[in-house]
Protein backbone atom coordinates (compact mmCIF):
# COMPACT_ATOMS: atom_id res chain seq x y z
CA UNK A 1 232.61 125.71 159.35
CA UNK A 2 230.77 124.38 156.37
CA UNK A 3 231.24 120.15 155.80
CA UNK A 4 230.55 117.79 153.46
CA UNK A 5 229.59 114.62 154.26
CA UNK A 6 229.56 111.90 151.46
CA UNK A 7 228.27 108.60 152.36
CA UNK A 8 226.36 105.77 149.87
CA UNK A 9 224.28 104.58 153.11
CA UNK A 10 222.27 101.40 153.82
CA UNK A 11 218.92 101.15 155.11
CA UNK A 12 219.99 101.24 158.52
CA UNK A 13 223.15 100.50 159.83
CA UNK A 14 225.85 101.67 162.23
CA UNK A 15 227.64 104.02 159.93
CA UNK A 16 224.40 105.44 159.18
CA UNK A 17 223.59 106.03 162.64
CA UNK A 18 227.24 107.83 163.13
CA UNK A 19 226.96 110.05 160.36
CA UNK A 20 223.47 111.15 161.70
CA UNK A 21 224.57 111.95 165.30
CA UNK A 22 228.17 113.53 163.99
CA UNK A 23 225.76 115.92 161.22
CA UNK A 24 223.52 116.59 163.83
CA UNK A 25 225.74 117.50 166.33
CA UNK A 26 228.05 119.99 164.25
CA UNK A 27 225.02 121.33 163.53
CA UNK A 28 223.63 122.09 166.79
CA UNK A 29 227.34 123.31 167.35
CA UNK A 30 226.72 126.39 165.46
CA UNK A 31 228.56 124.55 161.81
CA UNK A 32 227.03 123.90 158.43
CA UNK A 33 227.18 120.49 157.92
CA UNK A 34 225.36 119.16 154.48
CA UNK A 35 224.93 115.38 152.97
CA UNK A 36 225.76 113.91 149.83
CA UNK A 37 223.86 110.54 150.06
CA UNK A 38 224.86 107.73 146.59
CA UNK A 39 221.84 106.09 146.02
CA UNK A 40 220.64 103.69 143.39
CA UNK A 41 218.10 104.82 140.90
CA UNK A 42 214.24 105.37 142.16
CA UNK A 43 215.45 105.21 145.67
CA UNK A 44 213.50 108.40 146.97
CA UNK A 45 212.55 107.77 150.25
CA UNK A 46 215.45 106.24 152.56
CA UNK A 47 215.64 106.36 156.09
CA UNK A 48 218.51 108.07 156.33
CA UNK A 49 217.41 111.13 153.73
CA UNK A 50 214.12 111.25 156.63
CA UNK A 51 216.30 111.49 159.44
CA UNK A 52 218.51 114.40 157.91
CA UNK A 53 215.31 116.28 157.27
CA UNK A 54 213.98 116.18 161.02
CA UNK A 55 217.16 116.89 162.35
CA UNK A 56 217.18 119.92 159.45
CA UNK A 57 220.89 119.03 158.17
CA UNK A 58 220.79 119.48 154.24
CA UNK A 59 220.96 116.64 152.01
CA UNK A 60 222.03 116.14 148.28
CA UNK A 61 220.76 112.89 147.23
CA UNK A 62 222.89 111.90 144.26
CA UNK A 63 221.17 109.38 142.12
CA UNK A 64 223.60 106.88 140.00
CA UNK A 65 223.13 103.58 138.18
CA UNK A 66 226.52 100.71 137.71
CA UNK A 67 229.80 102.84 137.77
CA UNK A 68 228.67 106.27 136.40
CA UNK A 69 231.87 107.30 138.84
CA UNK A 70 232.72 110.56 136.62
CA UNK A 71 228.95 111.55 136.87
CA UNK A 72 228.95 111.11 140.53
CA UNK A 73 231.65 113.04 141.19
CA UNK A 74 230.72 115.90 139.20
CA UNK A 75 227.79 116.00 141.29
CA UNK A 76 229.61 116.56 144.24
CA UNK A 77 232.22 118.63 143.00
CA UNK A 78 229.19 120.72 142.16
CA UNK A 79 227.71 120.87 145.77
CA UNK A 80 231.36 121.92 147.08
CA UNK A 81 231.70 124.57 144.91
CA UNK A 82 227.80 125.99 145.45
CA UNK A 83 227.89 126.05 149.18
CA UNK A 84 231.69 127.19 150.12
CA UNK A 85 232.47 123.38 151.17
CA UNK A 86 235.89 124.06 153.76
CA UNK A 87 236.05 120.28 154.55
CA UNK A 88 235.08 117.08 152.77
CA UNK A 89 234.49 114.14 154.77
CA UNK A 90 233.61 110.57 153.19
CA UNK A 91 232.13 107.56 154.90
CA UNK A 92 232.51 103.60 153.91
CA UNK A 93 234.19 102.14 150.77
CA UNK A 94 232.51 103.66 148.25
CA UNK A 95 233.16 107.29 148.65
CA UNK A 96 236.67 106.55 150.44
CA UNK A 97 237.88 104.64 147.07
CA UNK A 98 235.38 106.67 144.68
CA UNK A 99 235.09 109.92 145.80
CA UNK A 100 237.92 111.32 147.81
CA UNK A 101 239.44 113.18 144.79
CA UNK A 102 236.98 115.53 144.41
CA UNK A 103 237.99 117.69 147.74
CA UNK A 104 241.52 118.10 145.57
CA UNK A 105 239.23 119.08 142.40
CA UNK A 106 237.83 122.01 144.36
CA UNK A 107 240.81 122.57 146.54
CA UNK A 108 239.87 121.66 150.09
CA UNK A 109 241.31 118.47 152.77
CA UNK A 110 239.09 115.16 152.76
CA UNK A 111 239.14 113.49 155.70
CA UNK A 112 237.52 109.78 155.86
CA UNK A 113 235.99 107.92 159.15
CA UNK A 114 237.07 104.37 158.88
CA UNK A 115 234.35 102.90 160.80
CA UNK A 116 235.53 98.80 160.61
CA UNK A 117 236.74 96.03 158.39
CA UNK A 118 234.91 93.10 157.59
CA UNK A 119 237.59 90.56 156.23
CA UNK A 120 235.96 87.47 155.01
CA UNK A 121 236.92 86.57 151.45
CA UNK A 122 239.56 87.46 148.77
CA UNK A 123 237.20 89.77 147.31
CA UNK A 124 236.60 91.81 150.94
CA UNK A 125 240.59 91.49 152.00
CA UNK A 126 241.03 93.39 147.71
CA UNK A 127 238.31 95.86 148.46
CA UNK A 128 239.71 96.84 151.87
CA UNK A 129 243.00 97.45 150.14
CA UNK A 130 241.72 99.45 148.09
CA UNK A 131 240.71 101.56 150.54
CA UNK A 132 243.36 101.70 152.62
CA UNK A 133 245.79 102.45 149.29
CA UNK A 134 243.11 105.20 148.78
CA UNK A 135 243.84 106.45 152.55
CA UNK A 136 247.13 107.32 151.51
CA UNK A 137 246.41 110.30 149.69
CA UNK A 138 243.93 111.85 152.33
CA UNK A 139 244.58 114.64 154.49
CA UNK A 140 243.14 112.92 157.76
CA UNK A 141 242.02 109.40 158.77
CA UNK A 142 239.63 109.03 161.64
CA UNK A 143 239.93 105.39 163.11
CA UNK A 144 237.37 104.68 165.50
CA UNK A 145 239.69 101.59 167.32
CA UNK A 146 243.22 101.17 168.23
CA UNK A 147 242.73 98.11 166.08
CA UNK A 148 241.86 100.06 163.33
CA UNK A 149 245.00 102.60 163.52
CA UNK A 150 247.03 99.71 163.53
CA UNK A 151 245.78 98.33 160.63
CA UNK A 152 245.75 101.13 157.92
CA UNK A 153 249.27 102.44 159.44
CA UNK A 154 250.16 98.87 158.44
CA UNK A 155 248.72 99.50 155.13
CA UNK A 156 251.50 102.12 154.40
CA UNK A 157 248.99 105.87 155.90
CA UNK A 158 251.54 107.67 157.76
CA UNK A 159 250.54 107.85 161.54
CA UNK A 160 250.72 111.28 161.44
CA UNK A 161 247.30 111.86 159.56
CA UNK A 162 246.04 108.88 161.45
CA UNK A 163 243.09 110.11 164.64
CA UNK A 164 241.94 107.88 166.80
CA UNK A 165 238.77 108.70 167.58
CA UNK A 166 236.32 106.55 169.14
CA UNK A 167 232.46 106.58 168.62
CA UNK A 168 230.29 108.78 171.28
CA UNK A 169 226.70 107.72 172.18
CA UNK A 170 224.53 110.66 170.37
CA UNK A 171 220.96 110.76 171.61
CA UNK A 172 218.70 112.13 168.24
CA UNK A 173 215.76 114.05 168.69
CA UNK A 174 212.60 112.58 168.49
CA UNK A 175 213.57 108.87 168.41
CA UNK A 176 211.69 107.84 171.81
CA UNK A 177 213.26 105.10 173.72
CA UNK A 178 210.07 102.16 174.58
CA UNK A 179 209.95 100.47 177.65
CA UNK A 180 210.13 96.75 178.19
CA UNK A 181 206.12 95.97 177.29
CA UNK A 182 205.94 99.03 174.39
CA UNK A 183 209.44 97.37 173.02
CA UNK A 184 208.22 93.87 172.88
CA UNK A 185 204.55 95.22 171.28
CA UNK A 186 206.38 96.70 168.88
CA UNK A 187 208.21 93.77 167.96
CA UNK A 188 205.48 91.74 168.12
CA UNK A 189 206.48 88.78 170.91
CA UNK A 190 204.87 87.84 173.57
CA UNK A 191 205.02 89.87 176.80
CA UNK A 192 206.45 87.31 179.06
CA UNK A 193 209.32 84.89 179.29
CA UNK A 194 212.67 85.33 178.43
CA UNK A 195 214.23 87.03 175.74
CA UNK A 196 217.42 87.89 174.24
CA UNK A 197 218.56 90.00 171.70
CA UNK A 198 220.81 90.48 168.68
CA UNK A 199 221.08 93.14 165.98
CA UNK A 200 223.44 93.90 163.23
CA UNK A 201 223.67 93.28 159.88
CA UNK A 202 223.56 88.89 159.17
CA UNK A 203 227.19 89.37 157.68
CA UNK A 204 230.16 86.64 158.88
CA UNK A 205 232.12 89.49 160.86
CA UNK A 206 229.30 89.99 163.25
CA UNK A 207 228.76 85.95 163.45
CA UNK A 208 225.47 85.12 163.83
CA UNK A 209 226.38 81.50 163.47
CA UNK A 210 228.31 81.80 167.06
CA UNK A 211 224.90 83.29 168.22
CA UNK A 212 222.87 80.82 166.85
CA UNK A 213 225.67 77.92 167.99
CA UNK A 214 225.61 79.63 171.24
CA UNK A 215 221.87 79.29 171.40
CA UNK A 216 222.32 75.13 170.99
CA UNK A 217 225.13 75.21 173.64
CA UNK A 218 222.66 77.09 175.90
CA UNK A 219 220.20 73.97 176.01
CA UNK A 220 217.00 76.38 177.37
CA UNK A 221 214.30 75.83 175.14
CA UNK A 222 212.34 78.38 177.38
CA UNK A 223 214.74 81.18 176.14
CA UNK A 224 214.27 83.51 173.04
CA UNK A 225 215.90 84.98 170.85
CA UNK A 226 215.20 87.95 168.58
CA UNK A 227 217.46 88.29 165.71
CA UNK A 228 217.25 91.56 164.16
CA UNK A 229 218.99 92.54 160.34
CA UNK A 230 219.46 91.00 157.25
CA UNK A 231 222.20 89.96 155.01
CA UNK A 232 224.09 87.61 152.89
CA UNK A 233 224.25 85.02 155.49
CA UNK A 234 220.32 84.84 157.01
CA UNK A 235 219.44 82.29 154.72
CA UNK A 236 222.74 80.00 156.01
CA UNK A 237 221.91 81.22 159.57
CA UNK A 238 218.47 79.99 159.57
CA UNK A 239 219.32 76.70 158.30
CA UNK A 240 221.44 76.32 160.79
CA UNK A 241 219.06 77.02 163.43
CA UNK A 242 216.92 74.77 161.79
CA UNK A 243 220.12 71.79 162.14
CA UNK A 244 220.68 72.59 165.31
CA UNK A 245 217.13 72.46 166.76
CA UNK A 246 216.69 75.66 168.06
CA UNK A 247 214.58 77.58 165.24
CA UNK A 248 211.48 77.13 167.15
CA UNK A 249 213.82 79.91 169.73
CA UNK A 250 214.41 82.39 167.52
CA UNK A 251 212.39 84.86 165.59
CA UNK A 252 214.08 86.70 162.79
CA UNK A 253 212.88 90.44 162.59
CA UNK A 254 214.90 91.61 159.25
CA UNK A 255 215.53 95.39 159.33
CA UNK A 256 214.37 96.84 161.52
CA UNK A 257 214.35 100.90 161.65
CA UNK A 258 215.65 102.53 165.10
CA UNK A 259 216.20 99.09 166.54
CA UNK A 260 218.11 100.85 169.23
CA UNK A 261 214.50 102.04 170.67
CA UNK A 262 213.13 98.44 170.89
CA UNK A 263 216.21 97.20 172.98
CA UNK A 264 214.21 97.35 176.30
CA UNK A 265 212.23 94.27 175.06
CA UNK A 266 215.36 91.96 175.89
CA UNK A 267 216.85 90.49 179.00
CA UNK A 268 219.91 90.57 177.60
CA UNK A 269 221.60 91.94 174.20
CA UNK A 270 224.26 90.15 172.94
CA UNK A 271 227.08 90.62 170.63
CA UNK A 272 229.05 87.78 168.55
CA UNK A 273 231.23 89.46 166.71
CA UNK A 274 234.53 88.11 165.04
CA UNK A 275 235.65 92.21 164.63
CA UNK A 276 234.20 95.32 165.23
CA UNK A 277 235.06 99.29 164.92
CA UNK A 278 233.02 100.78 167.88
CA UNK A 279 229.55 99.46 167.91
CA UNK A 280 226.82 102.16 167.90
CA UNK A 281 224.45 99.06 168.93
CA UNK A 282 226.64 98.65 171.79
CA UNK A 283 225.67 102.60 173.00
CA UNK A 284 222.51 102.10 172.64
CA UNK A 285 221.96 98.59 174.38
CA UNK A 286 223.70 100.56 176.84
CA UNK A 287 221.62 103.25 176.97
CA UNK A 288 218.38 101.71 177.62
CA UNK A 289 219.89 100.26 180.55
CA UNK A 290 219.86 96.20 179.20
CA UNK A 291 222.89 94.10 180.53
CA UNK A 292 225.01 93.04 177.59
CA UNK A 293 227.00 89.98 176.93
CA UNK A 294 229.53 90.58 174.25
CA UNK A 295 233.12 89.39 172.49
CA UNK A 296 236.31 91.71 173.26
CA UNK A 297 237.09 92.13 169.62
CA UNK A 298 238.17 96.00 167.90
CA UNK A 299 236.91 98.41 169.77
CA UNK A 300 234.41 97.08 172.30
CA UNK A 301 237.15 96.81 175.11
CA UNK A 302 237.98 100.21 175.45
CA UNK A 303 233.84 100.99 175.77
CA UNK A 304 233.40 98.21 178.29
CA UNK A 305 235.23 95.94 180.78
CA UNK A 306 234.24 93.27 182.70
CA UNK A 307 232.69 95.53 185.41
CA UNK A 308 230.45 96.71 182.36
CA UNK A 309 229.85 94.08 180.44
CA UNK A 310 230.61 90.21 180.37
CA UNK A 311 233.44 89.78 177.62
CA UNK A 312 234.29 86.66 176.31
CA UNK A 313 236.42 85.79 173.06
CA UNK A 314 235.17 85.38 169.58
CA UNK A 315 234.91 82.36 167.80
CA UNK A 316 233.98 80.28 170.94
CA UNK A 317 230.19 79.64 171.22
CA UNK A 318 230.40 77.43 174.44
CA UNK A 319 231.77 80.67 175.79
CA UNK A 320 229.15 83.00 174.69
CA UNK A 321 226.48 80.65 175.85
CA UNK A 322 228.09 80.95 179.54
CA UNK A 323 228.79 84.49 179.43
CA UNK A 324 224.65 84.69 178.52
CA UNK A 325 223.77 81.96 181.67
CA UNK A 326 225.80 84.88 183.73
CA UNK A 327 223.53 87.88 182.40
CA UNK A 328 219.91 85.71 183.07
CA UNK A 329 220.97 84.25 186.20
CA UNK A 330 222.23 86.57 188.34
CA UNK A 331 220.26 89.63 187.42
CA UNK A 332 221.25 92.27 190.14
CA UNK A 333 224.49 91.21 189.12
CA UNK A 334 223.57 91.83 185.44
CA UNK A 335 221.79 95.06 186.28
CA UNK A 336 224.84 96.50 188.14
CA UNK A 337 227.00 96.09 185.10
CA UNK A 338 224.26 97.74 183.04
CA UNK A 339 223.91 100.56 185.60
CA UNK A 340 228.22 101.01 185.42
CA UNK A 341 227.70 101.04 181.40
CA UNK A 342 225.60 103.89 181.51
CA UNK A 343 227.60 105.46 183.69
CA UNK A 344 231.19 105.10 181.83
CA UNK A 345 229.22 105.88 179.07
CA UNK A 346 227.98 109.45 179.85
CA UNK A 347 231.30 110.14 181.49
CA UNK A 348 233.72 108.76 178.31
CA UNK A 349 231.54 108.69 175.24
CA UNK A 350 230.49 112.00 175.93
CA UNK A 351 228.55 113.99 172.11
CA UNK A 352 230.15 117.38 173.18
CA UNK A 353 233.83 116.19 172.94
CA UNK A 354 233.50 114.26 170.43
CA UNK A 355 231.61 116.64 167.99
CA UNK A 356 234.68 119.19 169.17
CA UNK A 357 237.46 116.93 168.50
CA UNK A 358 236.32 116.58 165.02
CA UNK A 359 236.13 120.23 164.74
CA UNK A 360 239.67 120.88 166.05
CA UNK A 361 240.97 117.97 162.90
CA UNK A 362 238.71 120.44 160.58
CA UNK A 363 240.48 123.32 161.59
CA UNK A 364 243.81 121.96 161.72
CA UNK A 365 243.59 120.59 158.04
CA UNK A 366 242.21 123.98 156.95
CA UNK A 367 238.84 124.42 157.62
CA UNK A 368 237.45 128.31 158.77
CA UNK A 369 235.37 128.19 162.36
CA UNK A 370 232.43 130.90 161.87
């Protein structure tokens, strides 16, 4: 089955990491998955354009400046048509609201992975009906929470084109996981002591200001914290640090490429979300084994429950800062829940059912299996 992929990625990032492992897996499922990547001008070499090549999935990088939208889409419209496209699948706001009616233009189903919702300001809550109006006229909606389905069935997309499909933990090909001392070298902080981690993008709906609030409520200078990402908020994030007294804690990382390698280097990893789709940062905490302390917001709940994980509610740093106590002072307790994770994980989050459940909405909406 040949695919299309259309995506306007980030550096790094969760979707990113997604549309890797589904690409890669189709592929080594005997389809013909291919990349159409919107990029600004003079962007050349991105991470995710690297990635593609190793794992040998074609790419189309597609190279636009402002709102040259008719451009863009004649671009892809082109790649369809050239390589016998059967399915077009888009990824994040841009191509959902941009792109989507180019799969009519050349006669095949679109299908679009909604992968979250950020919320925040007016201007978010308009974009995010935009996209959710743009839903309407596609021919299948993958919604990685039952959060998610709830919301764009709200937003008038009948439930019948509505999937829910939740994220699987895809292991890429030569992306070596470190141990604890490689992890921390490569991060640069000390060997010793205690350390814990965070990583997403330094955006309100992952609040970093409940981490770094939790940090304050924690009251253990001795423990550190390694914030990893950047984003609108860093510069508010760090001031508050400063406020609160605990910048001399933390040590901000920015990007960081395959963070998900490096996550050995912390005692804990911890999430602070205010909403979530299903967190591919999550997997991969979870995969190299690290206890995880984390809010039951979107889709983390139906990934882990309080025999895998310590859940506590957003918005409520005294909380956090308790549930992270738990994880550092009773380790084997901490390490049993890890050891569960991995466990669930590899049972529920499975690649192979996931890549074939994706294949089976293909086929259903049209699509030809070779």
């Amino acid at each position: 089955m040949k695919i299309l992929h259309v995506t306007a990625p980030a550096p790094v990032g969760g979707l990113e990491r997604v549309v890797l492992g589904l690409v890669s897996g189709l592929q080594r499922a005997g389809h013909e998955p291919r990349v159409a990547a919107i990029l600004d001008p003079g962007v050349t070499d991105h991470p995710l354009l690297r990635a593609l090549e190793t794992a040998g999935v074609p790419a189309h990088p597609i190279h636009v400046a402002g709102r040259q939208y008719a451009m863009e889409r004649a671009r892809i419209e082109e790649i369809g048509r050239a390589h016998g496209v059967e399915v077009m699948h888009t990824h994040g706001y841009h191509p959902d609201v941009i792109d989507g009616s180019v799969a009519r233009r050349i006669g095949v189903p679109v299908v679009s992975t909604v992968h979250g919702f950020t919320g925040g300001g007016w201007r978010n809550r308009f974009y995010e009906w935009l996209q959710i109006r743009a839903y309407r006229r596609f021919d299948g909606v993958i919604a990685v929470s039952a959060p998610i389905v709830d919301r764009v069935t709200a937003g008038g997309v009948a439930p019948a084109r509505v999937h829910h499909l939740p994220n699987a933990w895809v292991e890429l090909p030569g992306v070596k996981v470190l141990d604890r001392t490689a992890a921390r070298d490569a991060l640069g902080v000390p060997r010793g002591g205690v350390r814990i981690g965070w990583v997403g993008r330094v955006s309100p709906e992952k609040g970093p200001d409940v981490m770094i609030e939790a940090l304050a409520h924690l009251k253990r200078p001795h423990v550190q914290l390694s914030m990893v990402g950047d984003g609108p908020a860093l510069k508010h994030v760090q001031a508050q640090a400063k406020q609160l007294g605990v910048d001399g804690q933390v040590t901000w990382h920015g990007l960081v490429a395959d963070a998900g390698r490096l996550l050995a280097a912390c005692d804990a990893v911890v999430l602070s979300s205010r909403t979530e789709g299903t967190p591919i940062i999550l997997f991969e905490a979870i995969a190299a084994r690290v206890p995880v302390v984390t809010t039951a917001v979107g889709g983390i709940p139906a990934v882990v429950s309080e025999r895998e994980a310590v859940l506590i509610p957003p918005e409520d740093p005294a909380a956090l800062a308790r549930g992270i106590m738990r994880a550092l002072d009773d380790r084997a307790g901490a390490l049993a829940r890890a050891t569960a994770a991995s466990e669930r994980v590899a049972f529920k989050f499975a690649v192979g059912p996931w890549i074939e459940r994706h294949v089976q909405l293909y086929a259903a909406l049209g699509g030809k299996a070779r």
